[in-house]
PDB file of N, CA and C in Angstrom:
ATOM      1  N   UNK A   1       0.855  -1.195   0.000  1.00  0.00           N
ATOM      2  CA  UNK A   1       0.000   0.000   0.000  1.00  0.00           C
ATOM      3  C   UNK A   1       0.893   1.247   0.000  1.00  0.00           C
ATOM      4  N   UNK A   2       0.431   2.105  -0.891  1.00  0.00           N
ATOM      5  CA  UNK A   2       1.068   3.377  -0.883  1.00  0.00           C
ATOM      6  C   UNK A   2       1.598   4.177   0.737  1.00  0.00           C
ATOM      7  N   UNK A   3       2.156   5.203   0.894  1.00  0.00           N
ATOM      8  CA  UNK A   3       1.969   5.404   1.763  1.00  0.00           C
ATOM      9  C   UNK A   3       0.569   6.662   2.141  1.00  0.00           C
ATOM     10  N   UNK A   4       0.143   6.963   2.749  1.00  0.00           N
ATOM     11  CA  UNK A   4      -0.767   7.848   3.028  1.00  0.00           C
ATOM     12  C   UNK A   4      -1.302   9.637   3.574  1.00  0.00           C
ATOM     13  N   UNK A   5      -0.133   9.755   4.425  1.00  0.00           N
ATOM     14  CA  UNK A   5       0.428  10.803   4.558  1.00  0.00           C
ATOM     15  C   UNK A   5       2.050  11.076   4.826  1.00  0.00           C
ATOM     16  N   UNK A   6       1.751  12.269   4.796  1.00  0.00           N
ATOM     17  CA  UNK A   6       3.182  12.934   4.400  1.00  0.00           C
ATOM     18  C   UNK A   6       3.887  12.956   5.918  1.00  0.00           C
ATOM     19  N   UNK A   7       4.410  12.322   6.762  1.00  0.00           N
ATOM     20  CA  UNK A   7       4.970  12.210   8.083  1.00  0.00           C
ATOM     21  C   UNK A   7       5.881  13.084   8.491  1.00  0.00           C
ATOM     22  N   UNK A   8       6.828  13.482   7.673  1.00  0.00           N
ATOM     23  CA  UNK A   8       7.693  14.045   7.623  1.00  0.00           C
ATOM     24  C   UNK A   8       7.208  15.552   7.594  1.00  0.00           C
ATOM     25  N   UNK A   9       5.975  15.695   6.408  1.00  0.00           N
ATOM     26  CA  UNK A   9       5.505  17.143   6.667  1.00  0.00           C
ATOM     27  C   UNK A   9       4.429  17.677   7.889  1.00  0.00           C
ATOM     28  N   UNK A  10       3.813  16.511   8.266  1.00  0.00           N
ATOM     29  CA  UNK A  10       3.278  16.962   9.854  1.00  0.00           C
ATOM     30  C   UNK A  10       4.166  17.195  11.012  1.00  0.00           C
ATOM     31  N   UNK A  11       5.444  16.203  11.388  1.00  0.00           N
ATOM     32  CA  UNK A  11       5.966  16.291  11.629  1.00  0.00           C
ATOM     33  C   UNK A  11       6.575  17.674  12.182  1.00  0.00           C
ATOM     34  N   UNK A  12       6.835  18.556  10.996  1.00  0.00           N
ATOM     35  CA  UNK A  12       7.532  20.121  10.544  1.00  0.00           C
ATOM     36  C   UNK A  12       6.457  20.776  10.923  1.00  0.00           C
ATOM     37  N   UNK A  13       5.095  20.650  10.911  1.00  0.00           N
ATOM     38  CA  UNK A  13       4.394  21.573  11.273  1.00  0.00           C
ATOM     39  C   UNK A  13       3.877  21.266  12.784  1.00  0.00           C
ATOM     40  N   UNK A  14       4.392  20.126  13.134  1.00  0.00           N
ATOM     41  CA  UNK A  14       4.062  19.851  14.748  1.00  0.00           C
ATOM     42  C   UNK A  14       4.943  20.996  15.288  1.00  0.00           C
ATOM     43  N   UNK A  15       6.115  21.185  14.292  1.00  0.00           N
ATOM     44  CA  UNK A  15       7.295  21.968  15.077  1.00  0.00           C
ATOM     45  C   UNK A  15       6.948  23.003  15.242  1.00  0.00           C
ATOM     46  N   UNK A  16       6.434  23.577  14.184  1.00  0.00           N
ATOM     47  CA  UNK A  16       5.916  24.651  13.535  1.00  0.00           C
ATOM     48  C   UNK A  16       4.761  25.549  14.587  1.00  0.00           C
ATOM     49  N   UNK A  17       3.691  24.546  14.333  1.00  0.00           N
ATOM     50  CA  UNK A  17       2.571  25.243  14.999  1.00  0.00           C
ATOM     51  C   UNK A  17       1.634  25.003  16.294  1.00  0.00           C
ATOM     52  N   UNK A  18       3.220  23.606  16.563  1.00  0.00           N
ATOM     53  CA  UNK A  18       2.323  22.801  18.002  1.00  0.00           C
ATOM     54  C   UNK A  18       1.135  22.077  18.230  1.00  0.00           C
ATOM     55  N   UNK A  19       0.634  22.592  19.793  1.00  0.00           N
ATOM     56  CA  UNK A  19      -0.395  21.700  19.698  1.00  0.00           C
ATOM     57  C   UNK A  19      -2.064  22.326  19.285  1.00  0.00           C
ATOM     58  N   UNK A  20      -1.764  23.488  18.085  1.00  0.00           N
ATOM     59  CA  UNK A  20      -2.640  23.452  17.310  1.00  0.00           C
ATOM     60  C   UNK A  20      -2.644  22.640  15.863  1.00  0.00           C
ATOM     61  N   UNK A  21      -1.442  21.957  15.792  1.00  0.00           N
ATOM     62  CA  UNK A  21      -2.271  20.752  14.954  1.00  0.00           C
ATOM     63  C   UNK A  21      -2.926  20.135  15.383  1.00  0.00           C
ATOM     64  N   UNK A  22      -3.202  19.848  16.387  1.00  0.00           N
ATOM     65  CA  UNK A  22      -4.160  18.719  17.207  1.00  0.00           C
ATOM     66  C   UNK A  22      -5.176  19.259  16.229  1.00  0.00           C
ATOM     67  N   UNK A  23      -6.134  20.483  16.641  1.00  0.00           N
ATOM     68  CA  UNK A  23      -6.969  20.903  16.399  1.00  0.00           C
ATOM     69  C   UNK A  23      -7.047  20.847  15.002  1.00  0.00           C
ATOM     70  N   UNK A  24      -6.327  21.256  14.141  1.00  0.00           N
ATOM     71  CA  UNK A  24      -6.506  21.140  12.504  1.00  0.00           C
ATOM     72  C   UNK A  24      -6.814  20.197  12.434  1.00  0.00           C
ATOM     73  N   UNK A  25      -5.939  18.657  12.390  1.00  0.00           N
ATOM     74  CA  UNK A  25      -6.190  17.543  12.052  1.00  0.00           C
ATOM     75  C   UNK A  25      -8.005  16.920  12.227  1.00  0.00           C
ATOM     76  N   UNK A  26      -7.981  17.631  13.632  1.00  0.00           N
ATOM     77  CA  UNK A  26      -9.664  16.851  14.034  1.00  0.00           C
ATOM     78  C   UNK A  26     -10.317  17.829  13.185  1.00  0.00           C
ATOM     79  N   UNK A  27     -10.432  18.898  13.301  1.00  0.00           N
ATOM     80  CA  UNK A  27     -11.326  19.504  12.231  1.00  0.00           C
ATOM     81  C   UNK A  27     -11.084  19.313  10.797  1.00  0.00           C
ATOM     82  N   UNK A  28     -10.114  19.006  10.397  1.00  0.00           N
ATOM     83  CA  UNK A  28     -10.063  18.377   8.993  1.00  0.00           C
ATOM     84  C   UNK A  28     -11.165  16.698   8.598  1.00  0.00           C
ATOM     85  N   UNK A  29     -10.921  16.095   9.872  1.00  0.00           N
ATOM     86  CA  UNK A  29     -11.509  14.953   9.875  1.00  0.00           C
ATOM     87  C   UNK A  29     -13.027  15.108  10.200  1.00  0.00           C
ATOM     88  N   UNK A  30     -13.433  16.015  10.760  1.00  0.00           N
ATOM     89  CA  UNK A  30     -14.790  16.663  10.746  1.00  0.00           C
ATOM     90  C   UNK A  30     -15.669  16.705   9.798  1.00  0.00           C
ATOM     91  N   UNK A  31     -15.047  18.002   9.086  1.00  0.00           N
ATOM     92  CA  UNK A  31     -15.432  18.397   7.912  1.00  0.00           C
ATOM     93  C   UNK A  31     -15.571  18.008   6.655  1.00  0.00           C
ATOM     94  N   UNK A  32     -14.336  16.918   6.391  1.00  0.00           N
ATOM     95  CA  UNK A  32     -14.454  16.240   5.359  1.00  0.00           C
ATOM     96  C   UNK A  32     -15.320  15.671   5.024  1.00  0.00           C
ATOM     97  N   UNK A  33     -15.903  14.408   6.069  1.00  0.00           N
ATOM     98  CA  UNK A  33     -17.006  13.856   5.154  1.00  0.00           C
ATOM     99  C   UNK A  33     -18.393  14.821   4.429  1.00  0.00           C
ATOM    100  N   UNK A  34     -18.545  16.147   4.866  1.00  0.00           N
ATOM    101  CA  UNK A  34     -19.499  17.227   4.438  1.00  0.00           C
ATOM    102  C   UNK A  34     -18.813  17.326   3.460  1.00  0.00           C
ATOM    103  N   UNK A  35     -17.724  17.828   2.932  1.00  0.00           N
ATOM    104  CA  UNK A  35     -17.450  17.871   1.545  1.00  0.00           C
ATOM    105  C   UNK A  35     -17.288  16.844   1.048  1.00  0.00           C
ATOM    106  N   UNK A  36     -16.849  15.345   1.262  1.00  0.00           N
ATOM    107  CA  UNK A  36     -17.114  14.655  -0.212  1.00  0.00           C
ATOM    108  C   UNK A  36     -18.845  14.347  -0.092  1.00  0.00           C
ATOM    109  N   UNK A  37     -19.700  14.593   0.810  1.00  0.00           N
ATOM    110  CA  UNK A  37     -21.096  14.567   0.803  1.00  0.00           C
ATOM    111  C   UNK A  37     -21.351  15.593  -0.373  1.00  0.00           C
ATOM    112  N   UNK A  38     -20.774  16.860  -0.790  1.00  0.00           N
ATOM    113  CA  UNK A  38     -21.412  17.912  -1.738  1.00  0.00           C
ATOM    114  C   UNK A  38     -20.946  17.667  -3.009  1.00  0.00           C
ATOM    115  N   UNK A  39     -19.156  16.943  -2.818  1.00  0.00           N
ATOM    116  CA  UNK A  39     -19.375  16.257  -4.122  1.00  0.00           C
ATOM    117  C   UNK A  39     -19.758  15.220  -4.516  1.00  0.00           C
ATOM    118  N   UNK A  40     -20.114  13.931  -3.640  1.00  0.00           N
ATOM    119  CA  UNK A  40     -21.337  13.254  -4.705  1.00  0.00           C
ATOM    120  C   UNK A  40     -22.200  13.441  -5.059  1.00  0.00           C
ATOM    121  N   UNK A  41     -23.115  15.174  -4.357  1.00  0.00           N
ATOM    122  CA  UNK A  41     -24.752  15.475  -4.781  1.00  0.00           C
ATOM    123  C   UNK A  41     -24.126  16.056  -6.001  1.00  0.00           C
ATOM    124  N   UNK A  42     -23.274  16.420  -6.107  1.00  0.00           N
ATOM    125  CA  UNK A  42     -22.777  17.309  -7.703  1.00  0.00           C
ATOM    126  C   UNK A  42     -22.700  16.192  -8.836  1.00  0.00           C
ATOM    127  N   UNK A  43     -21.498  15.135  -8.477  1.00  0.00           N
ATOM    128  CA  UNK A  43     -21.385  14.430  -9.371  1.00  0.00           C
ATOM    129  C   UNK A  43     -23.019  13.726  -9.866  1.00  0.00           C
ATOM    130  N   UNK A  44     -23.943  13.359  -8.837  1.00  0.00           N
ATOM    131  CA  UNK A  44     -24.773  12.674  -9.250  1.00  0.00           C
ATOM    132  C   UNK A  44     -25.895  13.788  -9.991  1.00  0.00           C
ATOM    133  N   UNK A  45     -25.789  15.381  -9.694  1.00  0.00           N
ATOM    134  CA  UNK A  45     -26.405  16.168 -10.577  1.00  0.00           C
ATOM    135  C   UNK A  45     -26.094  16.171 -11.961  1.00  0.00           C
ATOM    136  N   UNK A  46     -24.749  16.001 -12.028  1.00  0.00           N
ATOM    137  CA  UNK A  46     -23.755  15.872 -13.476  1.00  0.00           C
ATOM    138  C   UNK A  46     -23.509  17.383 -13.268  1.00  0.00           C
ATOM    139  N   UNK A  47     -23.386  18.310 -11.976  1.00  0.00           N
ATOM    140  CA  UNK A  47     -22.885  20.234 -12.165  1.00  0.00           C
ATOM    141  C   UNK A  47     -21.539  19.816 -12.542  1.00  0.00           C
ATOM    142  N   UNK A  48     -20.903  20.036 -13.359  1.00  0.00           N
ATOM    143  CA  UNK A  48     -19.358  20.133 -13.705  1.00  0.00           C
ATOM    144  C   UNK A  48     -19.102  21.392 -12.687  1.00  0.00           C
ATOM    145  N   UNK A  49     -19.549  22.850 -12.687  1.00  0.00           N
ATOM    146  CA  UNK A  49     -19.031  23.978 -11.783  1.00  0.00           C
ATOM    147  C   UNK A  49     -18.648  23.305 -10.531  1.00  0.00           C
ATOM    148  N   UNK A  50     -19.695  22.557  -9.760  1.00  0.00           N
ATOM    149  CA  UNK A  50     -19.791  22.301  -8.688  1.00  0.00           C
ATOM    150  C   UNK A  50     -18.899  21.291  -8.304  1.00  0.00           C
ATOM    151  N   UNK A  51     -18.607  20.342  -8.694  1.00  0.00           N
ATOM    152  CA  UNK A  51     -17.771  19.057  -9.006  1.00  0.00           C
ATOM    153  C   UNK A  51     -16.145  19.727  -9.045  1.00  0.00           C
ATOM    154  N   UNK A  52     -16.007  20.863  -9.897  1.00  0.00           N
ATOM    155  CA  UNK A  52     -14.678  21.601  -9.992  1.00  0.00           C
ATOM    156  C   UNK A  52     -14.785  22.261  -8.702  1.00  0.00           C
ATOM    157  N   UNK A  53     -15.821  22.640  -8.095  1.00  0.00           N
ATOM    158  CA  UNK A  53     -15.405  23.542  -6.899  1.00  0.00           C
ATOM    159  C   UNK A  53     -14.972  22.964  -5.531  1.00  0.00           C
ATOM    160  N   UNK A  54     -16.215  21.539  -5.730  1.00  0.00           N
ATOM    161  CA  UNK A  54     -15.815  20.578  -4.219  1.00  0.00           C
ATOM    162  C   UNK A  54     -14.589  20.145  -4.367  1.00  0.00           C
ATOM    163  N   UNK A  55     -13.911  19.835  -5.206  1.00  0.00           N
ATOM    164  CA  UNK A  55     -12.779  19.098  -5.536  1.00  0.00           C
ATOM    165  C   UNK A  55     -11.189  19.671  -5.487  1.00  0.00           C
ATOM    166  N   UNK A  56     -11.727  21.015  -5.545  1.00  0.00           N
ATOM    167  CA  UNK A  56     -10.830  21.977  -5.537  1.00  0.00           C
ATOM    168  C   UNK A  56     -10.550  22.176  -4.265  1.00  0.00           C
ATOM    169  N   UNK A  57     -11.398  22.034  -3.343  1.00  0.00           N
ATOM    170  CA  UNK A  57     -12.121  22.773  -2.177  1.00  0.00           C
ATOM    171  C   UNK A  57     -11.113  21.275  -1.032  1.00  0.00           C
ATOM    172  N   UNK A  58     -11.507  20.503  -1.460  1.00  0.00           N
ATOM    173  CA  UNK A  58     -10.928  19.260  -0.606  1.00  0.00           C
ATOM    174  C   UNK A  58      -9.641  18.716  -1.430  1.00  0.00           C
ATOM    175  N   UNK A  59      -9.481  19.393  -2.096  1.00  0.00           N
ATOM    176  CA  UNK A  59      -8.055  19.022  -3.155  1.00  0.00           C
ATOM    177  C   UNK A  59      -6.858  19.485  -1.647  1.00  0.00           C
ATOM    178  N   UNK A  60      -6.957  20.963  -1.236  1.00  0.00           N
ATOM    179  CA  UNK A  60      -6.272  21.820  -0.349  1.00  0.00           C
ATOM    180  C   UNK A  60      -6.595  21.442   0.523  1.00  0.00           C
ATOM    181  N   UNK A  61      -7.676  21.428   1.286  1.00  0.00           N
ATOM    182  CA  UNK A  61      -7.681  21.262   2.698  1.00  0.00           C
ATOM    183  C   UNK A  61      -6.667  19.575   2.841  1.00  0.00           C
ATOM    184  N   UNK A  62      -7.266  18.539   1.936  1.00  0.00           N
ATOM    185  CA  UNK A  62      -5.954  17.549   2.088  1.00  0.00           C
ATOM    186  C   UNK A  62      -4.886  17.624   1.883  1.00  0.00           C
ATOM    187  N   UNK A  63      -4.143  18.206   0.959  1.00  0.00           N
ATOM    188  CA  UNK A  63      -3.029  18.603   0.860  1.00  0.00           C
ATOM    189  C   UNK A  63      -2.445  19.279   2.433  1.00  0.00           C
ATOM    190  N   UNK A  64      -3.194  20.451   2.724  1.00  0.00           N
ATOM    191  CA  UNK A  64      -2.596  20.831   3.837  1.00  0.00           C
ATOM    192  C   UNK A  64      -2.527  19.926   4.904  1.00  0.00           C
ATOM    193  N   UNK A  65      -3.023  18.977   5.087  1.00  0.00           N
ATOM    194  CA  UNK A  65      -2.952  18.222   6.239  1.00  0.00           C
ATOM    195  C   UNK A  65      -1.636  17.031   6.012  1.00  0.00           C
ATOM    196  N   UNK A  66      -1.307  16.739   4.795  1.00  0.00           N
ATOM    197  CA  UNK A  66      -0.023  16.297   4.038  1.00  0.00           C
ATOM    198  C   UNK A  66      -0.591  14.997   3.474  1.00  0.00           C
ATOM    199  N   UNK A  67      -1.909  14.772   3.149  1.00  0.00           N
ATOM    200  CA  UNK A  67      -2.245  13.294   2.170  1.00  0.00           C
ATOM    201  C   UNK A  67      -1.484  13.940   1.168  1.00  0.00           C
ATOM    202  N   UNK A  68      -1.197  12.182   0.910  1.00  0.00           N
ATOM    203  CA  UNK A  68      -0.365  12.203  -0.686  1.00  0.00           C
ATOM    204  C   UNK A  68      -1.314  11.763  -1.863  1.00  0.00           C
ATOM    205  N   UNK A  69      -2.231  11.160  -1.402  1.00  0.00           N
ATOM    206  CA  UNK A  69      -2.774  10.315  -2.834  1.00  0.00           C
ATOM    207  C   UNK A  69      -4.148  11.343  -3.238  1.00  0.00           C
ATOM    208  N   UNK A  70      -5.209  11.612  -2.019  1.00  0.00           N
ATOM    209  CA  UNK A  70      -6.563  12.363  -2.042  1.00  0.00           C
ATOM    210  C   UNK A  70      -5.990  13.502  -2.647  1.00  0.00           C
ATOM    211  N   UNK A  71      -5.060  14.251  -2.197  1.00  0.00           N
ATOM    212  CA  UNK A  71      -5.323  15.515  -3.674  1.00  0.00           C
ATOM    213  C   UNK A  71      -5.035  15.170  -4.986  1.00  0.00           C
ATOM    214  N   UNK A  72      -4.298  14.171  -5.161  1.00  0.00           N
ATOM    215  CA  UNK A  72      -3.747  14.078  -6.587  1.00  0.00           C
ATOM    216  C   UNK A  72      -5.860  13.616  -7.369  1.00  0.00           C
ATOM    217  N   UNK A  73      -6.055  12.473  -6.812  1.00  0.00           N
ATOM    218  CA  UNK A  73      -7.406  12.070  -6.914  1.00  0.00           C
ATOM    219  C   UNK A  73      -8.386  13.261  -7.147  1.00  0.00           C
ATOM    220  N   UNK A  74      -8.492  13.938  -6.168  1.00  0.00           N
ATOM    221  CA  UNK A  74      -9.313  15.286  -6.352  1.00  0.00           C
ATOM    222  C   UNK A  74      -8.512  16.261  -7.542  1.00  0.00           C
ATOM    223  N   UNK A  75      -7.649  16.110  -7.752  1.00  0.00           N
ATOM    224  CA  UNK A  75      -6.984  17.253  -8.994  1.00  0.00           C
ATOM    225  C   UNK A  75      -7.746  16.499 -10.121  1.00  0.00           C
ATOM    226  N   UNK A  76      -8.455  15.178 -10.043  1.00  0.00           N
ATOM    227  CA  UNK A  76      -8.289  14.817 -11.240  1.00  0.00           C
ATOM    228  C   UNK A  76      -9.907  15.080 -11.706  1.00  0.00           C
ATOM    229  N   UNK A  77     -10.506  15.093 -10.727  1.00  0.00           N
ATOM    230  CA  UNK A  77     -12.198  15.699 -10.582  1.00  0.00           C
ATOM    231  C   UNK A  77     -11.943  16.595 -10.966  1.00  0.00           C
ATOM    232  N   UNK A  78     -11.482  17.731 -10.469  1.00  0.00           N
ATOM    233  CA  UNK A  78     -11.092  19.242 -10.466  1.00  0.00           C
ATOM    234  C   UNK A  78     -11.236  19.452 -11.910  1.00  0.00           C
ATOM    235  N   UNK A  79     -10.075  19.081 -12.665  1.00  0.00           N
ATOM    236  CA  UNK A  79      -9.812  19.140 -14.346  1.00  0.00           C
ATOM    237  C   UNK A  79     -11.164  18.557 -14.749  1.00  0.00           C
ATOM    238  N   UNK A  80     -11.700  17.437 -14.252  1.00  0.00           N
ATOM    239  CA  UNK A  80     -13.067  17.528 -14.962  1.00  0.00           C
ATOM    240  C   UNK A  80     -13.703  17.923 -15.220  1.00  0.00           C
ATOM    241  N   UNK A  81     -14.325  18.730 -13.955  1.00  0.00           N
ATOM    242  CA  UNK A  81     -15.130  19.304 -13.397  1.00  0.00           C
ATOM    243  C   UNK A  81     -15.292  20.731 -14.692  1.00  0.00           C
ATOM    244  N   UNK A  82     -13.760  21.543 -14.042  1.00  0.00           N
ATOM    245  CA  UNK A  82     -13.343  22.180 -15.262  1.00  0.00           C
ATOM    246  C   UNK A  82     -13.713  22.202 -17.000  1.00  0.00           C
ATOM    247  N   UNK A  83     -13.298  21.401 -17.503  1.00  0.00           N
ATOM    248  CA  UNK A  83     -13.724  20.883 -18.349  1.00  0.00           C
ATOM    249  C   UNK A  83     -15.110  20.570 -18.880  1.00  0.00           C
ATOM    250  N   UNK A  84     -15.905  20.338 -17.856  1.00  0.00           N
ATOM    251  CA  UNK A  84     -17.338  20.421 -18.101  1.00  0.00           C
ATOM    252  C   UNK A  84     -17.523  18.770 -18.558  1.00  0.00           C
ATOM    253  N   UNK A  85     -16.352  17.892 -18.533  1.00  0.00           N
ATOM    254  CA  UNK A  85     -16.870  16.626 -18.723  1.00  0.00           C
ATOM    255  C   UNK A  85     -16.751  15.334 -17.260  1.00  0.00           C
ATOM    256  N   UNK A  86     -17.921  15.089 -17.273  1.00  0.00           N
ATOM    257  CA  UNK A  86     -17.515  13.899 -15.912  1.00  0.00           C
ATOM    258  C   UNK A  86     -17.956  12.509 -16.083  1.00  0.00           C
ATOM    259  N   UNK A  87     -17.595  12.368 -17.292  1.00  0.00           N
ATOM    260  CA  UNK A  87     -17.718  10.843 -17.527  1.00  0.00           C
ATOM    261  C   UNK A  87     -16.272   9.902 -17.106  1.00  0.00           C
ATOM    262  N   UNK A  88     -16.607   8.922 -16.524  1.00  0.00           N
ATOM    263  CA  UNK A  88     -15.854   8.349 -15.122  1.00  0.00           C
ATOM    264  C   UNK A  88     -15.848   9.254 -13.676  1.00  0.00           C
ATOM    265  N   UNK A  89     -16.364  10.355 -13.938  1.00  0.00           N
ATOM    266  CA  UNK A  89     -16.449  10.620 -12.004  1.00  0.00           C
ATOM    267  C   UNK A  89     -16.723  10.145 -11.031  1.00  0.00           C
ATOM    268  N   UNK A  90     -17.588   9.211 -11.199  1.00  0.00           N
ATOM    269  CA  UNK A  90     -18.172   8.155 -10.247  1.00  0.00           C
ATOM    270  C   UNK A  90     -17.000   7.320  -9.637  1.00  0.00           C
ATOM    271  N   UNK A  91     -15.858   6.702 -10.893  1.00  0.00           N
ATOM    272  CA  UNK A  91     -15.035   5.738 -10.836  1.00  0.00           C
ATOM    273  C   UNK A  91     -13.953   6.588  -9.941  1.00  0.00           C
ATOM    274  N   UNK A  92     -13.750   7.648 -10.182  1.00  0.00           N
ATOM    275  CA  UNK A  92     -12.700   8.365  -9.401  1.00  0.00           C
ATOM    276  C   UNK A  92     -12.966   8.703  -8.180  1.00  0.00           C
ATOM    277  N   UNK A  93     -14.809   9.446  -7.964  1.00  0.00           N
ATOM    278  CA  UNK A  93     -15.067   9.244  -6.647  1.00  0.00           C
ATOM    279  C   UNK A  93     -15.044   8.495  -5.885  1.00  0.00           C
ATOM    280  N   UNK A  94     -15.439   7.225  -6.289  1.00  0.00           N
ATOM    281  CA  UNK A  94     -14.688   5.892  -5.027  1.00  0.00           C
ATOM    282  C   UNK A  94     -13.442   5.681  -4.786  1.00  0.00           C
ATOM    283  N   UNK A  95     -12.420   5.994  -5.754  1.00  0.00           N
ATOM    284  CA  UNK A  95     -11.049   6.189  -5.109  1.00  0.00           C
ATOM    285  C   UNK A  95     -10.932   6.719  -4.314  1.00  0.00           C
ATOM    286  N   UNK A  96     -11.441   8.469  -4.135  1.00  0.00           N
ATOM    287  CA  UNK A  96     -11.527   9.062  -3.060  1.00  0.00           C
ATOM    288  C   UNK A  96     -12.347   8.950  -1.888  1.00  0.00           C
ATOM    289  N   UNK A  97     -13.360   8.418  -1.842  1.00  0.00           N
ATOM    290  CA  UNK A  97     -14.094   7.667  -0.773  1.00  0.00           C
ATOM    291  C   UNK A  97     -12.839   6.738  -0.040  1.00  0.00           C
ATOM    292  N   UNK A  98     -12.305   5.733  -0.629  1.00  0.00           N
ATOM    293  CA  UNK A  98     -11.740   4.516  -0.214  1.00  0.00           C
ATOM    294  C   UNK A  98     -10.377   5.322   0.479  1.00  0.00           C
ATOM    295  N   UNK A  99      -9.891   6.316  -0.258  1.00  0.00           N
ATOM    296  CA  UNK A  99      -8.543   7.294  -0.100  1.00  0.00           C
ATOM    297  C   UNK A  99      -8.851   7.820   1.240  1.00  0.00           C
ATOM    298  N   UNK A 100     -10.127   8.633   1.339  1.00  0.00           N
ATOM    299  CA  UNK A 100     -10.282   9.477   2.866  1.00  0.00           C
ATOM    300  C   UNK A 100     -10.634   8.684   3.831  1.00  0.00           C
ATOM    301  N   UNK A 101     -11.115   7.252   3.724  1.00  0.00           N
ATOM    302  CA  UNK A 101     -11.389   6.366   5.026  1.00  0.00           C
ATOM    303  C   UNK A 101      -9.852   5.889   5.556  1.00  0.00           C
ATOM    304  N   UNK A 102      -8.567   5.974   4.242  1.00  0.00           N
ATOM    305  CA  UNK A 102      -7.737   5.147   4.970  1.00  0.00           C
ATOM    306  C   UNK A 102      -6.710   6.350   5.485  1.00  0.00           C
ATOM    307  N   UNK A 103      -7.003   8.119   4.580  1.00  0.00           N
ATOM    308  CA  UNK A 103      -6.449   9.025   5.339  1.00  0.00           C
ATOM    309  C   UNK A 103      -6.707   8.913   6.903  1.00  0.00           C
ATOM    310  N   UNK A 104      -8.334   9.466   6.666  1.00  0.00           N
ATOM    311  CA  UNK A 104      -8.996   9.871   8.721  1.00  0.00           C
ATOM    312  C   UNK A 104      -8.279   8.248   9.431  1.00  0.00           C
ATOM    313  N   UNK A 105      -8.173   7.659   9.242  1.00  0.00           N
ATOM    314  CA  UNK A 105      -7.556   6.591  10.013  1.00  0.00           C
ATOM    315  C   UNK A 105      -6.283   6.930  10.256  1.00  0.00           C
ATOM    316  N   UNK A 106      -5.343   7.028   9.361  1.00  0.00           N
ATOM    317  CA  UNK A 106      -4.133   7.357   9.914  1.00  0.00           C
ATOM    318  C   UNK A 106      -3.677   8.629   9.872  1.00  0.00           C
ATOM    319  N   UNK A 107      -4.991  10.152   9.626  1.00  0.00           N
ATOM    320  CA  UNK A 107      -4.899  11.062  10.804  1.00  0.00           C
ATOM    321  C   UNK A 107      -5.300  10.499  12.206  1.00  0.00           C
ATOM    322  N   UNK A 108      -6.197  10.109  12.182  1.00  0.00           N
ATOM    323  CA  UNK A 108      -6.405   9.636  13.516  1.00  0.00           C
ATOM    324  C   UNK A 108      -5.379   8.834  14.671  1.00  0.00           C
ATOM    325  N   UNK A 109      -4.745   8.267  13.917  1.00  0.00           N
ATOM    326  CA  UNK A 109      -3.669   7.532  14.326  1.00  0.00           C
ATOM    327  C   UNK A 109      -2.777   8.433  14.976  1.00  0.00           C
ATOM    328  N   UNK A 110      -2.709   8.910  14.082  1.00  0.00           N
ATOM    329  CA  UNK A 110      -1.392  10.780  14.281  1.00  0.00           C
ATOM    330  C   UNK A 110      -1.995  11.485  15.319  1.00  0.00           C
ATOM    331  N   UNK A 111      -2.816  11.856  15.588  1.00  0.00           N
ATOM    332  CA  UNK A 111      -3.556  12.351  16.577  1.00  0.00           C
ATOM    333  C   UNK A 111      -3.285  11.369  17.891  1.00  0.00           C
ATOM    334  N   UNK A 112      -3.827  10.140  17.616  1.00  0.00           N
ATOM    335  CA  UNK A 112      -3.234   9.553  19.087  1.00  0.00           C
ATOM    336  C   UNK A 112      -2.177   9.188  19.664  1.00  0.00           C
ATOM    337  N   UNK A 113      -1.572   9.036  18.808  1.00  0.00           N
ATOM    338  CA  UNK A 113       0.000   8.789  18.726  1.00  0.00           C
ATOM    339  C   UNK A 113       1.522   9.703  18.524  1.00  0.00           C
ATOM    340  N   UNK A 114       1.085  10.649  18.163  1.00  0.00           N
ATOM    341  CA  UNK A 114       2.744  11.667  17.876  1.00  0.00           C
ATOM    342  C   UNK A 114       1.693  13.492  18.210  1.00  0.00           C
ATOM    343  N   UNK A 115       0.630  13.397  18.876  1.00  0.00           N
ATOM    344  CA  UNK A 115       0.160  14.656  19.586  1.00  0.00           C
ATOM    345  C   UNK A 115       0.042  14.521  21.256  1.00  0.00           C
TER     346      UNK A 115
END
């Protein structure tokens, strides 16, 4: 299995910003499932705007938390979205479904373990 997050870059920002990562991380894990909730009502509308915006939207907030695989996944909605075409979105959205259950796990992990 790939690896999942970026260790090395939480790590730097443990240094960084202390024990308000605690707090990011859980509110990242919060919030998320509300956004990929807005992008499957998009994808299943077929809104390309909307689909480019959720995707965009949870492209960053994962990135900042240091996943490696969920933004690349969401960049790839994003360009769809963009594009105005979302044929296979569905197929990519379950990557990212399957991607953020095994992120929040090993944020979660990080949270109990190196905070």
């Amino acid at each position: 299995m790939s690896q999942i997050l970026d260790y090395d870059n939480l790590n730097m920002l443990k240094d960084v910003i202390g024990d308000d990562l605690k707090a990011i991380l859980k509110s990242f894990n919060e919030i998320t499932p509300q956004l990929i909730g807005q992008l499957a009502q998009a994808i299943n509308q077929q809104n390309a705007p909307e689909v480019r915006h959720h995707a965009h939207t949870l492209k960053g907030s994962a990135a900042n938390v240091g996943a490696i695989e969920l933004p690349a996944l969401c960049y790839e909605l994003e360009n769809m979205g963009q594009a105005g075409e979302l044929k296979g979105a569905e197929a990519i959205f379950s990557q990212i479904q399957t991607s953020y259950a095994n992120l929040a796990s090993a944020v979660n992990d990080y949270i109990n373990t190196e905070l």
